[in-house]
PDB file of N, CA and C in Angstrom:
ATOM      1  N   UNK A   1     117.876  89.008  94.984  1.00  0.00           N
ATOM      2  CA  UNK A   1     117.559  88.494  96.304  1.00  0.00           C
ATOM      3  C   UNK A   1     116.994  89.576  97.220  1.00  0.00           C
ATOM      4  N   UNK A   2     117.007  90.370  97.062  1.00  0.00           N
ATOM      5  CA  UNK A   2     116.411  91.834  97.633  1.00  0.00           C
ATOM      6  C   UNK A   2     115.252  92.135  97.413  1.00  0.00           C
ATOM      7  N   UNK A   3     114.626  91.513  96.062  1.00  0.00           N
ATOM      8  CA  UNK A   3     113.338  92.291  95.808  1.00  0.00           C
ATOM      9  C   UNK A   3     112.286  91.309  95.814  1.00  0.00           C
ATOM     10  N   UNK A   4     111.390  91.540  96.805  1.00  0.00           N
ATOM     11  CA  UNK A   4     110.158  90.711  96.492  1.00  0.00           C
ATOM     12  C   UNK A   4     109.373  89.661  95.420  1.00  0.00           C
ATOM     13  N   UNK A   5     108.894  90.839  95.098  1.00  0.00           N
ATOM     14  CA  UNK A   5     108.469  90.598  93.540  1.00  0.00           C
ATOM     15  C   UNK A   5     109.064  89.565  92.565  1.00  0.00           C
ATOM     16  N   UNK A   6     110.397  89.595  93.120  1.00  0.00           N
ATOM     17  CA  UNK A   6     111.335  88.780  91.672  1.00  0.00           C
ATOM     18  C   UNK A   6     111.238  87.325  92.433  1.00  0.00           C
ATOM     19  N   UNK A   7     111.671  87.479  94.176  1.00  0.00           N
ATOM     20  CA  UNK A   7     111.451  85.860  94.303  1.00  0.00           C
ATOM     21  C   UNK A   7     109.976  85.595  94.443  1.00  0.00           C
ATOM     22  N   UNK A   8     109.118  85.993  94.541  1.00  0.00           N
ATOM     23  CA  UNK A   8     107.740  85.788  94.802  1.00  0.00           C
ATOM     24  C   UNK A   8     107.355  85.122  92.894  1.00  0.00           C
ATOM     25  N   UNK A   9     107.899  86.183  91.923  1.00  0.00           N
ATOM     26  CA  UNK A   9     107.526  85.442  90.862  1.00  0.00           C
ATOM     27  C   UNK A   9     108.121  84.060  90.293  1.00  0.00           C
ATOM     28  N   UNK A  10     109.476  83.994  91.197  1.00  0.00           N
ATOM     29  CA  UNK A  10     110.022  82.325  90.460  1.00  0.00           C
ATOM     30  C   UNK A  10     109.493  81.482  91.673  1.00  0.00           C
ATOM     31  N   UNK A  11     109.369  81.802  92.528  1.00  0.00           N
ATOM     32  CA  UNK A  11     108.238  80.442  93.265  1.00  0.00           C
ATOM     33  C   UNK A  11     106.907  80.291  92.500  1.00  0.00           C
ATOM     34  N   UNK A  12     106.071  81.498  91.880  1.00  0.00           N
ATOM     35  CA  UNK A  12     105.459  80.941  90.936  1.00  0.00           C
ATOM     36  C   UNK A  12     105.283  80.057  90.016  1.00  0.00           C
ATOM     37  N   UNK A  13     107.176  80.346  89.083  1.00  0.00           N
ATOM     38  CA  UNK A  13     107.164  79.812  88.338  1.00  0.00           C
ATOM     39  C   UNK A  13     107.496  78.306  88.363  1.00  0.00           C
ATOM     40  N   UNK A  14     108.205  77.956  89.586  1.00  0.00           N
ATOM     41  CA  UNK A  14     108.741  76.650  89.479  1.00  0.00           C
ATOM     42  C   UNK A  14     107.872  75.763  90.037  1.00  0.00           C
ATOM     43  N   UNK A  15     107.812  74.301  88.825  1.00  0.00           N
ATOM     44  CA  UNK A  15     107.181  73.622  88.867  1.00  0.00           C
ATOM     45  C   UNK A  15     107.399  72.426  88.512  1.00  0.00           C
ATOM     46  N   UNK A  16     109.168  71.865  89.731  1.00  0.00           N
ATOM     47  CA  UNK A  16     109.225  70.731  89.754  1.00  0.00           C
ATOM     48  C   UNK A  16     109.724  70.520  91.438  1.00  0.00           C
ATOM     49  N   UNK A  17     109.882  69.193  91.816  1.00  0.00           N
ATOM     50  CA  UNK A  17     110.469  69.187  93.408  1.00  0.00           C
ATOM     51  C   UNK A  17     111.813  70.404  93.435  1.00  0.00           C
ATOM     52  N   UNK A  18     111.810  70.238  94.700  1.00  0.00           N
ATOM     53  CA  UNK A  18     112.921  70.879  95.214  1.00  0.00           C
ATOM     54  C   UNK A  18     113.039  70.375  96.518  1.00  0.00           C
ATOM     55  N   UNK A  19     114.095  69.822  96.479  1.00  0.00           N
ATOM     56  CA  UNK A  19     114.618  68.948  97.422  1.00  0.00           C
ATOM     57  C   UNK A  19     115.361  69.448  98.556  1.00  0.00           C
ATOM     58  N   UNK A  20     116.424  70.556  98.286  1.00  0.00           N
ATOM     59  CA  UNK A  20     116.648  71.358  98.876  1.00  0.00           C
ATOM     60  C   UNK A  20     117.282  72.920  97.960  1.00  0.00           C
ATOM     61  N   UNK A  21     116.495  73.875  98.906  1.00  0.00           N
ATOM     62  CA  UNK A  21     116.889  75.217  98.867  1.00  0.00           C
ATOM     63  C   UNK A  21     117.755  75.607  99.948  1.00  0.00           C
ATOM     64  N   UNK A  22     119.069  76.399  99.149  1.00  0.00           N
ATOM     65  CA  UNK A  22     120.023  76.995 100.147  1.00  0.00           C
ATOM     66  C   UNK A  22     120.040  78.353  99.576  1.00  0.00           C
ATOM     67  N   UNK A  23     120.224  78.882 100.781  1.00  0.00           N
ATOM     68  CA  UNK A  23     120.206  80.371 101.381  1.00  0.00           C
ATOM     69  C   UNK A  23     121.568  80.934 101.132  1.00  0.00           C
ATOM     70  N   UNK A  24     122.147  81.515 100.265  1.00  0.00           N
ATOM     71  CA  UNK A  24     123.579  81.512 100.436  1.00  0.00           C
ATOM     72  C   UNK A  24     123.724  83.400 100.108  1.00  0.00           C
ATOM     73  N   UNK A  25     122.759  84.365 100.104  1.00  0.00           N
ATOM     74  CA  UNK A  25     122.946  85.098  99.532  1.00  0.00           C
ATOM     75  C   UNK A  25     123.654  86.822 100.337  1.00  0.00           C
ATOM     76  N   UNK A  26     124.267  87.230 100.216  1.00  0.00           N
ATOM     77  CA  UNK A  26     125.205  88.661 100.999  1.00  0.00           C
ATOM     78  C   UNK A  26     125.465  89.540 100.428  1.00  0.00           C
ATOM     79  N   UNK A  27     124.995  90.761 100.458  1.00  0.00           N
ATOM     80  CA  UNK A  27     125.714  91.615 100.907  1.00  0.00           C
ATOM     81  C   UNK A  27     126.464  92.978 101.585  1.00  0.00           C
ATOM     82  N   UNK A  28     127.505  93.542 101.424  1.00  0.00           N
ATOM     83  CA  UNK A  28     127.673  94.368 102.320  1.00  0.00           C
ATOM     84  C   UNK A  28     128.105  95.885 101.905  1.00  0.00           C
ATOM     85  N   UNK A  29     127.274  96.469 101.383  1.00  0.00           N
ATOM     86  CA  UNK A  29     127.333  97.689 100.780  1.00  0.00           C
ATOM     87  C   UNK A  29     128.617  98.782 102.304  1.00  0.00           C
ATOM     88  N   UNK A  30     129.311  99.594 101.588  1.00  0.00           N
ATOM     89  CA  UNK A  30     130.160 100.159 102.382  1.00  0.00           C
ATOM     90  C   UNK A  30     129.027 101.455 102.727  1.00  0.00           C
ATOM     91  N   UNK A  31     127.927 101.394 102.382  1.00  0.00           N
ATOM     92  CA  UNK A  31     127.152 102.900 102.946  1.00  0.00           C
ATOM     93  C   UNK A  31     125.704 102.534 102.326  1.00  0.00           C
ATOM     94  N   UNK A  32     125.301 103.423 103.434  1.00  0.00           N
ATOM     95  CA  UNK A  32     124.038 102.580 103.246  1.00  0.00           C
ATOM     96  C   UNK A  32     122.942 102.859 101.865  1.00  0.00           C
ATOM     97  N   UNK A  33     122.515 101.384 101.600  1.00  0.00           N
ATOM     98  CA  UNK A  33     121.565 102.131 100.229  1.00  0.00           C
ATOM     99  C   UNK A  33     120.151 101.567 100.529  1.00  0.00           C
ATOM    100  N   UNK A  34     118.969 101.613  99.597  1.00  0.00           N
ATOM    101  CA  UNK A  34     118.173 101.439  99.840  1.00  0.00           C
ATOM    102  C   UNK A  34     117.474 100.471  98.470  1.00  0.00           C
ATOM    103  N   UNK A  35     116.710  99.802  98.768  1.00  0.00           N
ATOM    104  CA  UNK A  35     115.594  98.920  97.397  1.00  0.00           C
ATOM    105  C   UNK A  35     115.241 100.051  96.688  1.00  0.00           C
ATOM    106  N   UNK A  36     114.513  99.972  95.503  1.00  0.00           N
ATOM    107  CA  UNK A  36     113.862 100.588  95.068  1.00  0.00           C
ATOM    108  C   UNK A  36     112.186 100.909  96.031  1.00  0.00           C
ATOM    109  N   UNK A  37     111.958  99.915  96.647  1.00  0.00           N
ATOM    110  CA  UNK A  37     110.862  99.987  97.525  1.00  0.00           C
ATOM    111  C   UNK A  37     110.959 100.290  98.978  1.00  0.00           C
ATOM    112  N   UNK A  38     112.513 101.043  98.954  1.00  0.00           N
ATOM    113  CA  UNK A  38     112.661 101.584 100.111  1.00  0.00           C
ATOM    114  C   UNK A  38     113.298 100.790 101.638  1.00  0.00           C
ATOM    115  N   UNK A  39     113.676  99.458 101.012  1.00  0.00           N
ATOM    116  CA  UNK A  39     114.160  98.642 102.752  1.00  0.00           C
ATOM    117  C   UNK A  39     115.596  98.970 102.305  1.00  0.00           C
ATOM    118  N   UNK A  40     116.377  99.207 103.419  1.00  0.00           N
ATOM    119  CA  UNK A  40     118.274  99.108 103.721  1.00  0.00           C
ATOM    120  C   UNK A  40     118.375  97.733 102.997  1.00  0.00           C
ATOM    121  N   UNK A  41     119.680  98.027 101.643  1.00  0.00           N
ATOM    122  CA  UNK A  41     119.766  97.199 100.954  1.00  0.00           C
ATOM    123  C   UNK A  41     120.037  95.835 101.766  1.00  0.00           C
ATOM    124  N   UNK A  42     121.078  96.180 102.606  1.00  0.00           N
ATOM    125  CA  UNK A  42     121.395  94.508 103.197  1.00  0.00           C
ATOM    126  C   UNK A  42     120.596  93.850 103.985  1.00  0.00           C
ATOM    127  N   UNK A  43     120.083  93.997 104.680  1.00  0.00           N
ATOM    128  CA  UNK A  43     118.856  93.817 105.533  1.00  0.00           C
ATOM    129  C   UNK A  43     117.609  93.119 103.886  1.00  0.00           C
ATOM    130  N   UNK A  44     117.372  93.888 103.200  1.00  0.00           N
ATOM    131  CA  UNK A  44     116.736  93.199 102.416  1.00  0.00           C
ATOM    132  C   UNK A  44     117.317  92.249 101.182  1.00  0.00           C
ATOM    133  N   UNK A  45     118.321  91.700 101.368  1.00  0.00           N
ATOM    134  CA  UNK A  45     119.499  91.034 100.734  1.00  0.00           C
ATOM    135  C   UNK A  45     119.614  90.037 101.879  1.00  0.00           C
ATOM    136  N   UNK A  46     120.031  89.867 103.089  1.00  0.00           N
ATOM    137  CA  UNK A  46     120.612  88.760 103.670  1.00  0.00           C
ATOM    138  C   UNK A  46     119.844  88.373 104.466  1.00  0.00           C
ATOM    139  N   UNK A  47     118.534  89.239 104.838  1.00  0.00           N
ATOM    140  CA  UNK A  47     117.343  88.594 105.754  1.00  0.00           C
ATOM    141  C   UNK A  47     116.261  88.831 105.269  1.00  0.00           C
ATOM    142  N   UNK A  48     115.786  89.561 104.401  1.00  0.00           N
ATOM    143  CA  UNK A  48     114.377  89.077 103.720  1.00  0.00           C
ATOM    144  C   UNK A  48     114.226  88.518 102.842  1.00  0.00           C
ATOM    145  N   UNK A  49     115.452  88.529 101.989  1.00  0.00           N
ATOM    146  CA  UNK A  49     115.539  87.223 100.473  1.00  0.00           C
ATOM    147  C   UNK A  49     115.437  86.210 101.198  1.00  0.00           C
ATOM    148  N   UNK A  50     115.829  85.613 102.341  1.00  0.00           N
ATOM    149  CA  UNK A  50     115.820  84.566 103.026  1.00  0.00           C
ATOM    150  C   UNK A  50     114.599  84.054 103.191  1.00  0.00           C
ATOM    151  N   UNK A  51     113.765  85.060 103.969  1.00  0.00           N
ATOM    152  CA  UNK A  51     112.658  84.839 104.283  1.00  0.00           C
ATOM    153  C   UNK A  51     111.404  85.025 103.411  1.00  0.00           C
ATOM    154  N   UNK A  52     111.483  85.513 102.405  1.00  0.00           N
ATOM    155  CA  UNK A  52     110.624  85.434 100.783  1.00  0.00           C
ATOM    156  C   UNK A  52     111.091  84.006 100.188  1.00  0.00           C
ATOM    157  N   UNK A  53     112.081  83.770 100.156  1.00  0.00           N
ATOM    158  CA  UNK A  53     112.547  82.264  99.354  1.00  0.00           C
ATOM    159  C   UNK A  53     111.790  81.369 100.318  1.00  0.00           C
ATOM    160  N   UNK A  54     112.094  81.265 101.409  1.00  0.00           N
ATOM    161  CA  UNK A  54     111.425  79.996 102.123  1.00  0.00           C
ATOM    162  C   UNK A  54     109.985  79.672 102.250  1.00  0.00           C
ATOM    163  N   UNK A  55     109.407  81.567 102.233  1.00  0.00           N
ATOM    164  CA  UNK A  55     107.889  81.592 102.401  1.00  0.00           C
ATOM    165  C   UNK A  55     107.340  81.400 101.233  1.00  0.00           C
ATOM    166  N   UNK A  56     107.955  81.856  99.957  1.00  0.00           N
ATOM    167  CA  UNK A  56     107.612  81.712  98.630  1.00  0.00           C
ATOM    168  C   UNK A  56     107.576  80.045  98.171  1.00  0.00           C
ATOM    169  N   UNK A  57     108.532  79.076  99.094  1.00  0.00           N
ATOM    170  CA  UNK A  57     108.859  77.796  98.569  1.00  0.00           C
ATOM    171  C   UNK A  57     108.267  76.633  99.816  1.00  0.00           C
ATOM    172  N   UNK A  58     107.318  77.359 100.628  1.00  0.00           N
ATOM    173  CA  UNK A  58     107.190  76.813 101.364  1.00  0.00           C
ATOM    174  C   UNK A  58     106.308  75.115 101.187  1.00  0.00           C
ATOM    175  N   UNK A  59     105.204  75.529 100.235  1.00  0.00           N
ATOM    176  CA  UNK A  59     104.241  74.608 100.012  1.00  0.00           C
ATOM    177  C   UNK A  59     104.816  73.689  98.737  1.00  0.00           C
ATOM    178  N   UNK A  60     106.139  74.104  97.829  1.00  0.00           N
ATOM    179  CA  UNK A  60     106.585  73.388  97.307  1.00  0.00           C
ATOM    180  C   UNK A  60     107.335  72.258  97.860  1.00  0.00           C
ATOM    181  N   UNK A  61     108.173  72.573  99.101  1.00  0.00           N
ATOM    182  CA  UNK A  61     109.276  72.321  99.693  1.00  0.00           C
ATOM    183  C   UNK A  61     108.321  71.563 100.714  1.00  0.00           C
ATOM    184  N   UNK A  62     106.943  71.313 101.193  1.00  0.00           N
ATOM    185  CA  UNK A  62     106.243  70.673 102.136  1.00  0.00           C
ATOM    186  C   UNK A  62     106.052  69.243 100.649  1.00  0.00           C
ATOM    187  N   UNK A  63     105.714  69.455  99.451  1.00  0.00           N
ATOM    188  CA  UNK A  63     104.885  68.608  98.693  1.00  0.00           C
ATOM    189  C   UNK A  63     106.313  67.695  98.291  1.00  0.00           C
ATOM    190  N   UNK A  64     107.369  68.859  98.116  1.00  0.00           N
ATOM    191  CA  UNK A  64     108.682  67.349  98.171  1.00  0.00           C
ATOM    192  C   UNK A  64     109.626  67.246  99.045  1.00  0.00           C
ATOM    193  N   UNK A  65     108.433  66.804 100.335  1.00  0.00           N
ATOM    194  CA  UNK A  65     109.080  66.458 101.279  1.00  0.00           C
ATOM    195  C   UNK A  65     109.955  64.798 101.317  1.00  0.00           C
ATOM    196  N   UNK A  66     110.706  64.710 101.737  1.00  0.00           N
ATOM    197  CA  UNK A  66     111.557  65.495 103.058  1.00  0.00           C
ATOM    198  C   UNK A  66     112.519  65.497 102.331  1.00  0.00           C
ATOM    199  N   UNK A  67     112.130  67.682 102.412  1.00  0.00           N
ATOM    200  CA  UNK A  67     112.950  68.774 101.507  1.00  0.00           C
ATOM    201  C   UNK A  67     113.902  69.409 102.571  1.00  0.00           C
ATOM    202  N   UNK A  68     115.006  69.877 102.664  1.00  0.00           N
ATOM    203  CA  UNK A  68     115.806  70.592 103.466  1.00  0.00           C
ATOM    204  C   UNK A  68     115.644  71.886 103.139  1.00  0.00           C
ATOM    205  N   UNK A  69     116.120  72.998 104.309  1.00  0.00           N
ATOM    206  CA  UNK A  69     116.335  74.339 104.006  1.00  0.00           C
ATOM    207  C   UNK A  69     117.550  74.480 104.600  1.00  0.00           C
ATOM    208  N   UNK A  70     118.650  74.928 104.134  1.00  0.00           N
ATOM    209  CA  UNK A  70     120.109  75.506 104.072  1.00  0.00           C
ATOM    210  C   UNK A  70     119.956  76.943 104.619  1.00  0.00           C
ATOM    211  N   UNK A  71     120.590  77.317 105.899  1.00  0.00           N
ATOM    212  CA  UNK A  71     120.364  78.691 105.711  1.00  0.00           C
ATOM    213  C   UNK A  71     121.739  79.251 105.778  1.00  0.00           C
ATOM    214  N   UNK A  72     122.693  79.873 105.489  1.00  0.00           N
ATOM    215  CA  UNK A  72     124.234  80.298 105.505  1.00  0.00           C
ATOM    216  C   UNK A  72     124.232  81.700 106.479  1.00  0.00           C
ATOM    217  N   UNK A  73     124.687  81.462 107.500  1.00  0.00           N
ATOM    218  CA  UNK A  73     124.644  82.206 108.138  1.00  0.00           C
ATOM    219  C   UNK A  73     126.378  83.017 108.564  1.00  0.00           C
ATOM    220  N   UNK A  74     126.971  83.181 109.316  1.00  0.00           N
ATOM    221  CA  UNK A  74     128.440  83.487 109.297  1.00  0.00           C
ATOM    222  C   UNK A  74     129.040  83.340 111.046  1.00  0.00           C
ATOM    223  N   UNK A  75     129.886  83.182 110.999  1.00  0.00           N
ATOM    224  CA  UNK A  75     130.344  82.865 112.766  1.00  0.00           C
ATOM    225  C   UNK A  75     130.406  84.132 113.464  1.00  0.00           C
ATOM    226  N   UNK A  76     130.743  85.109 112.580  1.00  0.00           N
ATOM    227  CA  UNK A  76     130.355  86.260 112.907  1.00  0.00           C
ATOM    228  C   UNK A  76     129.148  87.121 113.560  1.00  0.00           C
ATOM    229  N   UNK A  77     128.052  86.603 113.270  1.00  0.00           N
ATOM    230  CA  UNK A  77     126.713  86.700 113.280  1.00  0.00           C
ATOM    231  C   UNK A  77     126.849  87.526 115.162  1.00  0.00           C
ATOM    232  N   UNK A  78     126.232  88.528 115.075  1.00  0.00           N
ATOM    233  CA  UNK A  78     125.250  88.665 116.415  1.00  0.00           C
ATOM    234  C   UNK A  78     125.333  90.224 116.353  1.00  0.00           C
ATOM    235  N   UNK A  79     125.102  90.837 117.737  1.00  0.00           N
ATOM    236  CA  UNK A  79     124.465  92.160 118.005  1.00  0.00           C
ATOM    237  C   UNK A  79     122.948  92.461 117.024  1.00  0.00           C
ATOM    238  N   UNK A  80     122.520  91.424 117.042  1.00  0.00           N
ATOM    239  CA  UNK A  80     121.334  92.586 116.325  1.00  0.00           C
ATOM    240  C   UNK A  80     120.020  93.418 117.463  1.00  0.00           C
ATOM    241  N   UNK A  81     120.108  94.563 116.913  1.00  0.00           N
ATOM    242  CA  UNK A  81     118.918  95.629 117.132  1.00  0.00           C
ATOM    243  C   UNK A  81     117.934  95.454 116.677  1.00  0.00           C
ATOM    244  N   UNK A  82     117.043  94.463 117.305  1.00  0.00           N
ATOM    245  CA  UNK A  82     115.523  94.643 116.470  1.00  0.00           C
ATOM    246  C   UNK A  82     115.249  96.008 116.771  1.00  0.00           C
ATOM    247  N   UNK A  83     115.303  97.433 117.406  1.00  0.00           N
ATOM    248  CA  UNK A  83     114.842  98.143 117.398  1.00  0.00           C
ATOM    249  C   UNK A  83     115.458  99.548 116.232  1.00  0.00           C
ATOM    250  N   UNK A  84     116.833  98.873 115.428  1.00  0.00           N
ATOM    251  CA  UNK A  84     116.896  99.085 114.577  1.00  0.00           C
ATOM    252  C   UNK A  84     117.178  98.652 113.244  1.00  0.00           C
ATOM    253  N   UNK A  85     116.715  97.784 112.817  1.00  0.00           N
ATOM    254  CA  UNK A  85     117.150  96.483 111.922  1.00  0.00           C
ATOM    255  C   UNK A  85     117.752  97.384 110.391  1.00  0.00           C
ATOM    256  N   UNK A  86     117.302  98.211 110.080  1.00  0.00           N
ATOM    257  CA  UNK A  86     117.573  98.823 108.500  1.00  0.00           C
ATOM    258  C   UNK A  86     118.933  99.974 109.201  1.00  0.00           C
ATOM    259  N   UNK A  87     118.953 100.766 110.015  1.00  0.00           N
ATOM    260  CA  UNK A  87     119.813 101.320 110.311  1.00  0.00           C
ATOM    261  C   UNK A  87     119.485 102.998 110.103  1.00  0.00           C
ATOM    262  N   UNK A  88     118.164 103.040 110.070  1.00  0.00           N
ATOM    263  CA  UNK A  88     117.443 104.584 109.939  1.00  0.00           C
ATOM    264  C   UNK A  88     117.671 105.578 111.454  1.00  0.00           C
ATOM    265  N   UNK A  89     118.137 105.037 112.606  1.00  0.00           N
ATOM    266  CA  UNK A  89     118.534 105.725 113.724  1.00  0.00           C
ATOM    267  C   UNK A  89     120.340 105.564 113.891  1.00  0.00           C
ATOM    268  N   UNK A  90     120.565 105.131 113.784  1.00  0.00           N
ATOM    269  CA  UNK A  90     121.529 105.173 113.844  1.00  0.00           C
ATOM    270  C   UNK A  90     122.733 105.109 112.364  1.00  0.00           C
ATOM    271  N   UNK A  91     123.638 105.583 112.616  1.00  0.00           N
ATOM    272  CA  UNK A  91     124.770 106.080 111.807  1.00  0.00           C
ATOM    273  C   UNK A  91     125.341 104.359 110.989  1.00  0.00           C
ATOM    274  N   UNK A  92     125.399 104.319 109.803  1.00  0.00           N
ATOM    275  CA  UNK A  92     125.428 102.904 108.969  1.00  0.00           C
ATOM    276  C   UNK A  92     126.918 102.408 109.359  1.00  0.00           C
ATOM    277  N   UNK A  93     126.652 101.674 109.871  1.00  0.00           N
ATOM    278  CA  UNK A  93     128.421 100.871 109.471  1.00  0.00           C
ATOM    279  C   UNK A  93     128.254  99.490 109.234  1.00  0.00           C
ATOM    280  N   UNK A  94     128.969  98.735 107.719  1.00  0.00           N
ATOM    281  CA  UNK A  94     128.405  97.606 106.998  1.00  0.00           C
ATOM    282  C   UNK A  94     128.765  96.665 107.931  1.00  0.00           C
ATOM    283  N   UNK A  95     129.825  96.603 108.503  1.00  0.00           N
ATOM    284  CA  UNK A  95     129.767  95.634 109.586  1.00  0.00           C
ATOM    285  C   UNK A  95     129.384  94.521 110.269  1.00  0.00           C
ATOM    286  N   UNK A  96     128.657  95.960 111.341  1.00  0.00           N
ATOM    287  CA  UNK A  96     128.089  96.126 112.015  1.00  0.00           C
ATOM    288  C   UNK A  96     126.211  95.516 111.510  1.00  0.00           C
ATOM    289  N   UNK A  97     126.034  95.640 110.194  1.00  0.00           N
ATOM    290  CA  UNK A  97     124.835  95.628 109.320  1.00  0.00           C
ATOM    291  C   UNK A  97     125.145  94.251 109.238  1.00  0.00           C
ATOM    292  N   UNK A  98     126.447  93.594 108.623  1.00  0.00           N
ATOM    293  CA  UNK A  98     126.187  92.521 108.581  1.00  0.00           C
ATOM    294  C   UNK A  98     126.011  91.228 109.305  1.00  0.00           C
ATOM    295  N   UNK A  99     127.129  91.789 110.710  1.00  0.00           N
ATOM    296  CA  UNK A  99     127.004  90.616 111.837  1.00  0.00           C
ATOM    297  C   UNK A  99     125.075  90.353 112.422  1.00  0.00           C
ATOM    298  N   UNK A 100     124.599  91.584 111.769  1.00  0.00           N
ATOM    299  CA  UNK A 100     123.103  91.807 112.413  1.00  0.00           C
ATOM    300  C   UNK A 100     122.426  91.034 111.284  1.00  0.00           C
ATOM    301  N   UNK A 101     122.443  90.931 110.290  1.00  0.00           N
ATOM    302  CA  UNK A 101     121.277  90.293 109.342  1.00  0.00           C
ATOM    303  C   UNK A 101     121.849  88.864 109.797  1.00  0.00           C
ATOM    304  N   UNK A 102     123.372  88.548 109.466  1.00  0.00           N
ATOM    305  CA  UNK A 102     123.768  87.177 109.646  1.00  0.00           C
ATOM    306  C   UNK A 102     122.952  86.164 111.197  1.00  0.00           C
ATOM    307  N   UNK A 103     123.245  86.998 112.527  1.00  0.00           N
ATOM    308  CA  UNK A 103     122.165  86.888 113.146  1.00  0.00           C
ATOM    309  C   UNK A 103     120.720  86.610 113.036  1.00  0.00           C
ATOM    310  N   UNK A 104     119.962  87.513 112.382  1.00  0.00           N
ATOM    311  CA  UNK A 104     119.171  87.113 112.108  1.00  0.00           C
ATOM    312  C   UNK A 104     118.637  86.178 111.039  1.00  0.00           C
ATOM    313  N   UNK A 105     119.598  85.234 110.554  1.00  0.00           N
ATOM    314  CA  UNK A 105     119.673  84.383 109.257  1.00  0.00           C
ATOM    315  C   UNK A 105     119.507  83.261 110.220  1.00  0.00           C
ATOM    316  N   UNK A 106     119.902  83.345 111.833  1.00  0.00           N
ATOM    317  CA  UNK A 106     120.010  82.626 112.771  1.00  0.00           C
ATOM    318  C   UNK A 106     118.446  82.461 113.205  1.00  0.00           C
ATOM    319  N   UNK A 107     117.871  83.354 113.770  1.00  0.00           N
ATOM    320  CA  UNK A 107     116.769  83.475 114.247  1.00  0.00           C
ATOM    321  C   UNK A 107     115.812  82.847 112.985  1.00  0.00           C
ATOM    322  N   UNK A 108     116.164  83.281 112.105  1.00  0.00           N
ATOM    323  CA  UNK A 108     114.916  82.769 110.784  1.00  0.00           C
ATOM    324  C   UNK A 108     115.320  80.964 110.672  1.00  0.00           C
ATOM    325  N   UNK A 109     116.111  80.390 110.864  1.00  0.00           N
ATOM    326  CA  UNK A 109     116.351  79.060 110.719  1.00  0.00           C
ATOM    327  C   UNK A 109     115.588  78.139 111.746  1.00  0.00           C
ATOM    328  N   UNK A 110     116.163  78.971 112.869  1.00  0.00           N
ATOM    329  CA  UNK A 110     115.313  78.388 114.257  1.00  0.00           C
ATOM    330  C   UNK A 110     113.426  78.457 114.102  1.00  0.00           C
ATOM    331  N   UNK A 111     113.415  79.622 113.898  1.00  0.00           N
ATOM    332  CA  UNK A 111     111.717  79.903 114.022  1.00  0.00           C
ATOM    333  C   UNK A 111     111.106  79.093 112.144  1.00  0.00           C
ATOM    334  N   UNK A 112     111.748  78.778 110.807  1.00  0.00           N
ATOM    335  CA  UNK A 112     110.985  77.697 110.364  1.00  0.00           C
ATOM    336  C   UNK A 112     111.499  76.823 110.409  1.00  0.00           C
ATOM    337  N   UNK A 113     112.541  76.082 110.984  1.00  0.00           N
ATOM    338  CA  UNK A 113     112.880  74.345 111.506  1.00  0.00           C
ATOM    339  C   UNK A 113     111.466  74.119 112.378  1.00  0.00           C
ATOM    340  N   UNK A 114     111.308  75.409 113.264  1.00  0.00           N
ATOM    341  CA  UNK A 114     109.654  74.338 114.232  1.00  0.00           C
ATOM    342  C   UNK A 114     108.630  74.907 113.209  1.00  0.00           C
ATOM    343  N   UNK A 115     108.537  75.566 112.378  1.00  0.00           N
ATOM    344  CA  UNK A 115     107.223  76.033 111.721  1.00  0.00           C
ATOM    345  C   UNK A 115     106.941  74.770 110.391  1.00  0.00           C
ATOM    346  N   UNK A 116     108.251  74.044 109.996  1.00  0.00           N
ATOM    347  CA  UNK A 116     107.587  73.878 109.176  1.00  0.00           C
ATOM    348  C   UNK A 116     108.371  72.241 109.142  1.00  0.00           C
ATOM    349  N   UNK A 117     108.595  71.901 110.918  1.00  0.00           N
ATOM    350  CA  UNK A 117     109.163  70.386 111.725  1.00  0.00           C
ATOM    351  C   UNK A 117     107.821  69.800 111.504  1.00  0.00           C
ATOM    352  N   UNK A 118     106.638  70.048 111.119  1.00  0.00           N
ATOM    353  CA  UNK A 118     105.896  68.593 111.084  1.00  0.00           C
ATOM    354  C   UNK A 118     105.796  68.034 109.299  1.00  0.00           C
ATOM    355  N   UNK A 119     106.941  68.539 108.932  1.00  0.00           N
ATOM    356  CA  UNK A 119     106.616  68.374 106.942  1.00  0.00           C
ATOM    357  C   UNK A 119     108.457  67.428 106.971  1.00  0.00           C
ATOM    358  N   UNK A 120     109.083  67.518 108.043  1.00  0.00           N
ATOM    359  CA  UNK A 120     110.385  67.050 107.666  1.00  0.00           C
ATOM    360  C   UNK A 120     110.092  64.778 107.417  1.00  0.00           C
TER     361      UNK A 120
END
């Protein structure tokens, strides 16, 4: 769920409806690590797998419509720093990392419910 490439190639591959995709994926490394391509593991685990799955499934998920998107977010969710989202200025605490992606699991639900409200 972290790496591009891997969900970018099974939206390739799949090639039947999908009715609904859920978002269920976390987690919370105790220090900080990084992708092989360099993003803060959790950050690219709980908010860009998110946002590669949906963008990767988008035109599938429009053709079997009316498809749902699940996004799992946590009650926990908030403080996020867009001005530091990976945690390269400041000192890592998983936390703290996670109430911020979970947040933004928030923001990504809101912004494609209207992006992609004329396919529901």
């Amino acid at each position: 769920m972290s790496r591009y490439q891997d969900i970018k190639d099974l939206a390739k591959r799949w090639k039947v409806p999908l009715d609904v995709l859920i978002n269920n994926a976390a987690c919370t490394p105790r220090t900080r690590q990084e992708t092989p391509e360099g993003i803060e593991l959790q950050f690219a685990t709980n908010v860009l797998g998110y946002y590669w799955l949906i963008d990767g499934f988008t035109e599938i998920l429009k053709a079997s419509a009316p498809a749902r998107v699940i996004n799992v977010a946590s009650y926990w969710a908030g403080g996020l720093d867009i001005s530091d989202l990976e945690f390269k200025r400041r000192s890592y605490d998983n936390g703290k990392a996670y109430r911020q992606s979970k947040q933004a699991n928030r923001m990504l639900s809101a912004a494609f419910a209207e992006k992609l409200k004329p396919f529901q």
